[in-house]
C-alpha atoms as a PDB file:
ATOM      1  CA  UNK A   1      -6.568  19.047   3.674  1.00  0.00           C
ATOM      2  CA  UNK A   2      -6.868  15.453   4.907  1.00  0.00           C
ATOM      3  CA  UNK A   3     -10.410  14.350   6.151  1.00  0.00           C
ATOM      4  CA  UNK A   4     -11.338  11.636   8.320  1.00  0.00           C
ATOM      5  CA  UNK A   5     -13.678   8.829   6.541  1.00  0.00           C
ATOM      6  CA  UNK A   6     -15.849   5.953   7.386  1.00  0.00           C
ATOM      7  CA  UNK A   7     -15.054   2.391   7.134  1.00  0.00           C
ATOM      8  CA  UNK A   8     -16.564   2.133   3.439  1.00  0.00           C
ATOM      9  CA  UNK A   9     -13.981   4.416   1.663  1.00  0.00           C
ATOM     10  CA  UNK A  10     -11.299   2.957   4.069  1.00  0.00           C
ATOM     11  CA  UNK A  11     -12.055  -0.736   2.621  1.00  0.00           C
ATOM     12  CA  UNK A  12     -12.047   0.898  -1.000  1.00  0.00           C
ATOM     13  CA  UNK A  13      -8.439   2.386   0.196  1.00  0.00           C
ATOM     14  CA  UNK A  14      -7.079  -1.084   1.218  1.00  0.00           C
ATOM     15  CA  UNK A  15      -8.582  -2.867  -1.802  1.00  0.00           C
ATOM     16  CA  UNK A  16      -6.579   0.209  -3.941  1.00  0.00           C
ATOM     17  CA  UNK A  17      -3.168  -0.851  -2.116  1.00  0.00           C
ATOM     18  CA  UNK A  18      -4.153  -4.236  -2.332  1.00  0.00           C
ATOM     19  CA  UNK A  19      -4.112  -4.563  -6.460  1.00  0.00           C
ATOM     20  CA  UNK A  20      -1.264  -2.143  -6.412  1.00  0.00           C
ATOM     21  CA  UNK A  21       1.112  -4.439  -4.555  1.00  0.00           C
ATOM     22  CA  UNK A  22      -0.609  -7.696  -6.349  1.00  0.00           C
ATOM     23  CA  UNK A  23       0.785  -5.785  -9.658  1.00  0.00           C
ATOM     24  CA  UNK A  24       4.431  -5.791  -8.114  1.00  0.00           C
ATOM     25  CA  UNK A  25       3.946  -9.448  -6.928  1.00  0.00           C
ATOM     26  CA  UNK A  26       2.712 -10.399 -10.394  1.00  0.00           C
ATOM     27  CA  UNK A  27       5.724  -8.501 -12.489  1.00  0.00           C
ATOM     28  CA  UNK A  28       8.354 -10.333  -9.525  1.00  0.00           C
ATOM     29  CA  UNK A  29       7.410 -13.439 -10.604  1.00  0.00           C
ATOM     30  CA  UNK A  30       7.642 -12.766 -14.519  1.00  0.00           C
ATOM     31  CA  UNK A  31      11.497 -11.962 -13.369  1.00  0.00           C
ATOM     32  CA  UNK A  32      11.789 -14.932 -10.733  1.00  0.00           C
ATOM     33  CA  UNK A  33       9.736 -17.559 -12.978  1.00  0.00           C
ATOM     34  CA  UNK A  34       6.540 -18.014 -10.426  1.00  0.00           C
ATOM     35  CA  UNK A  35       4.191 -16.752 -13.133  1.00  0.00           C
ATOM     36  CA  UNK A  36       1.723 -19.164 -14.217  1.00  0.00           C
ATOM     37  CA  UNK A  37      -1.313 -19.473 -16.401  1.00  0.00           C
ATOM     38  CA  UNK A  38      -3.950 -19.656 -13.226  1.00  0.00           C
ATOM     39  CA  UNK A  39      -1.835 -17.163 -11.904  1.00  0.00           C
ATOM     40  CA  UNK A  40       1.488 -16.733 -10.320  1.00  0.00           C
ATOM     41  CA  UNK A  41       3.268 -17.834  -7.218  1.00  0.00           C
ATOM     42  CA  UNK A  42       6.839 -16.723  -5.426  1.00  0.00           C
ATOM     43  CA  UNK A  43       9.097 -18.152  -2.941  1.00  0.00           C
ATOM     44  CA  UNK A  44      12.418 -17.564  -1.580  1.00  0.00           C
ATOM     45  CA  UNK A  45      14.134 -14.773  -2.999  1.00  0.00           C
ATOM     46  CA  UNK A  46      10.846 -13.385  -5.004  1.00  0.00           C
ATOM     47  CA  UNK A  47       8.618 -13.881  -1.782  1.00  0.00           C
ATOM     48  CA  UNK A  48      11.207 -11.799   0.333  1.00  0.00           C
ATOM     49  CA  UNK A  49      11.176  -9.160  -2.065  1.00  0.00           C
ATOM     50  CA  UNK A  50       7.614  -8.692  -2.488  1.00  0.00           C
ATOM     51  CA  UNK A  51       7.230  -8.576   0.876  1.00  0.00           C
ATOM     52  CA  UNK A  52       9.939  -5.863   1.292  1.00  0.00           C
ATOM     53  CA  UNK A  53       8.597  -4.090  -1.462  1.00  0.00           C
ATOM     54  CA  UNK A  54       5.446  -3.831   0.653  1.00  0.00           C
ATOM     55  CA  UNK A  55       6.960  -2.926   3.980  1.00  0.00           C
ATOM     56  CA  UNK A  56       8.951  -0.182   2.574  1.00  0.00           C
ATOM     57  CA  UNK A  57       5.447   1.376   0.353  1.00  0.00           C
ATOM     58  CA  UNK A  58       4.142   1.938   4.196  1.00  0.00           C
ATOM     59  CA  UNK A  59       6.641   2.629   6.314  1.00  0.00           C
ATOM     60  CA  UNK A  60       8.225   5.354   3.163  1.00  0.00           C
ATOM     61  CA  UNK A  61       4.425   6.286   2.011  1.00  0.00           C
ATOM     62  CA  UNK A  62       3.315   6.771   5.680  1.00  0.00           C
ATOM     63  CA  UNK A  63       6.511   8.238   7.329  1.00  0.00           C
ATOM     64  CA  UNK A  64       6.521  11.076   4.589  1.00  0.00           C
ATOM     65  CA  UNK A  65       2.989  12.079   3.936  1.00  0.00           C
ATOM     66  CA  UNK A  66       1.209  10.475   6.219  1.00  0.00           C
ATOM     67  CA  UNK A  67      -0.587   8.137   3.684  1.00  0.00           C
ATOM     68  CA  UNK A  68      -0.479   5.583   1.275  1.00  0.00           C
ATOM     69  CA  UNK A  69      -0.976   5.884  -2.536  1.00  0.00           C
ATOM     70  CA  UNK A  70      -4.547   4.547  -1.668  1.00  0.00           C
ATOM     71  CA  UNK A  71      -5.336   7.570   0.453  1.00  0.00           C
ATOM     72  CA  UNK A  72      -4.768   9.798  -2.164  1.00  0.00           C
ATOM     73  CA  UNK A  73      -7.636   9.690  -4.438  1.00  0.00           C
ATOM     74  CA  UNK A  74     -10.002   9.952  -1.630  1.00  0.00           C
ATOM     75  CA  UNK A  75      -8.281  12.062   0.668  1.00  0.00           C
ATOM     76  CA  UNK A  76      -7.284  10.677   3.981  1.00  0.00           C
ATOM     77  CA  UNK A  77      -4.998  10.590   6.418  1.00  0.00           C
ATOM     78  CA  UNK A  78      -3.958   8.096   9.046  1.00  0.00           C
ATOM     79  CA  UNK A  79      -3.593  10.713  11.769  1.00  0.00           C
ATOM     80  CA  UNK A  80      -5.511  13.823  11.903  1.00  0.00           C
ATOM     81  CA  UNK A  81      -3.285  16.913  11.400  1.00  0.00           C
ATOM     82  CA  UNK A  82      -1.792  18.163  14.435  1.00  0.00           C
ATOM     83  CA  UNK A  83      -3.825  20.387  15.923  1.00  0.00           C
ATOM     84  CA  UNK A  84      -2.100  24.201  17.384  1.00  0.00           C
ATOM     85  CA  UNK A  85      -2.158  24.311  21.017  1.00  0.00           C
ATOM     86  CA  UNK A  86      -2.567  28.020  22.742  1.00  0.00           C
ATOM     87  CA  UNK A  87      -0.370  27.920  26.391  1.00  0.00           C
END
């Protein structure tokens, strides 16, 4: 069951979501040549995907479970579970 958290494991969340879409932006540019030996960079075509790869994580991620990968491991939610009311 879902807890809520304080800001600490929250920022550890974001930071896990953060290096998991890094990892897709890094393996785009291998495919659309952006990659680098400082490091890689992506435009046009490889920037638009990236950045629909990352909508789609939350909105699909977030619309079905009601959390991210990143909330996973440390058990959150971003909404409490709904909660039974008696009429």
């Amino acid at each position: 069951m879902p807890h809520l958290v304080g800001v600490g494991l929250r920022f550890v969340a974001v930071l896990i979501d953060g290096i998991l879409l890094m990892i897709v932006g890094y393996l785009l540019s291998l495919v659309f040549g952006g990659s680098k030996s400082s490091g890689f960079e992506l435009q046009g075509p490889g920037a638009f995907l990236w950045f629909a790869v990352g909508f789609a994580y939350y909105i699909f991620f977030e619309g079905t479970r009601g959390a991210t990968c990143r909330f996973s491991p440390i058990m959150t939610a971003v909404f409490p579970p709904p909660i039974a009311l008696e009429t």
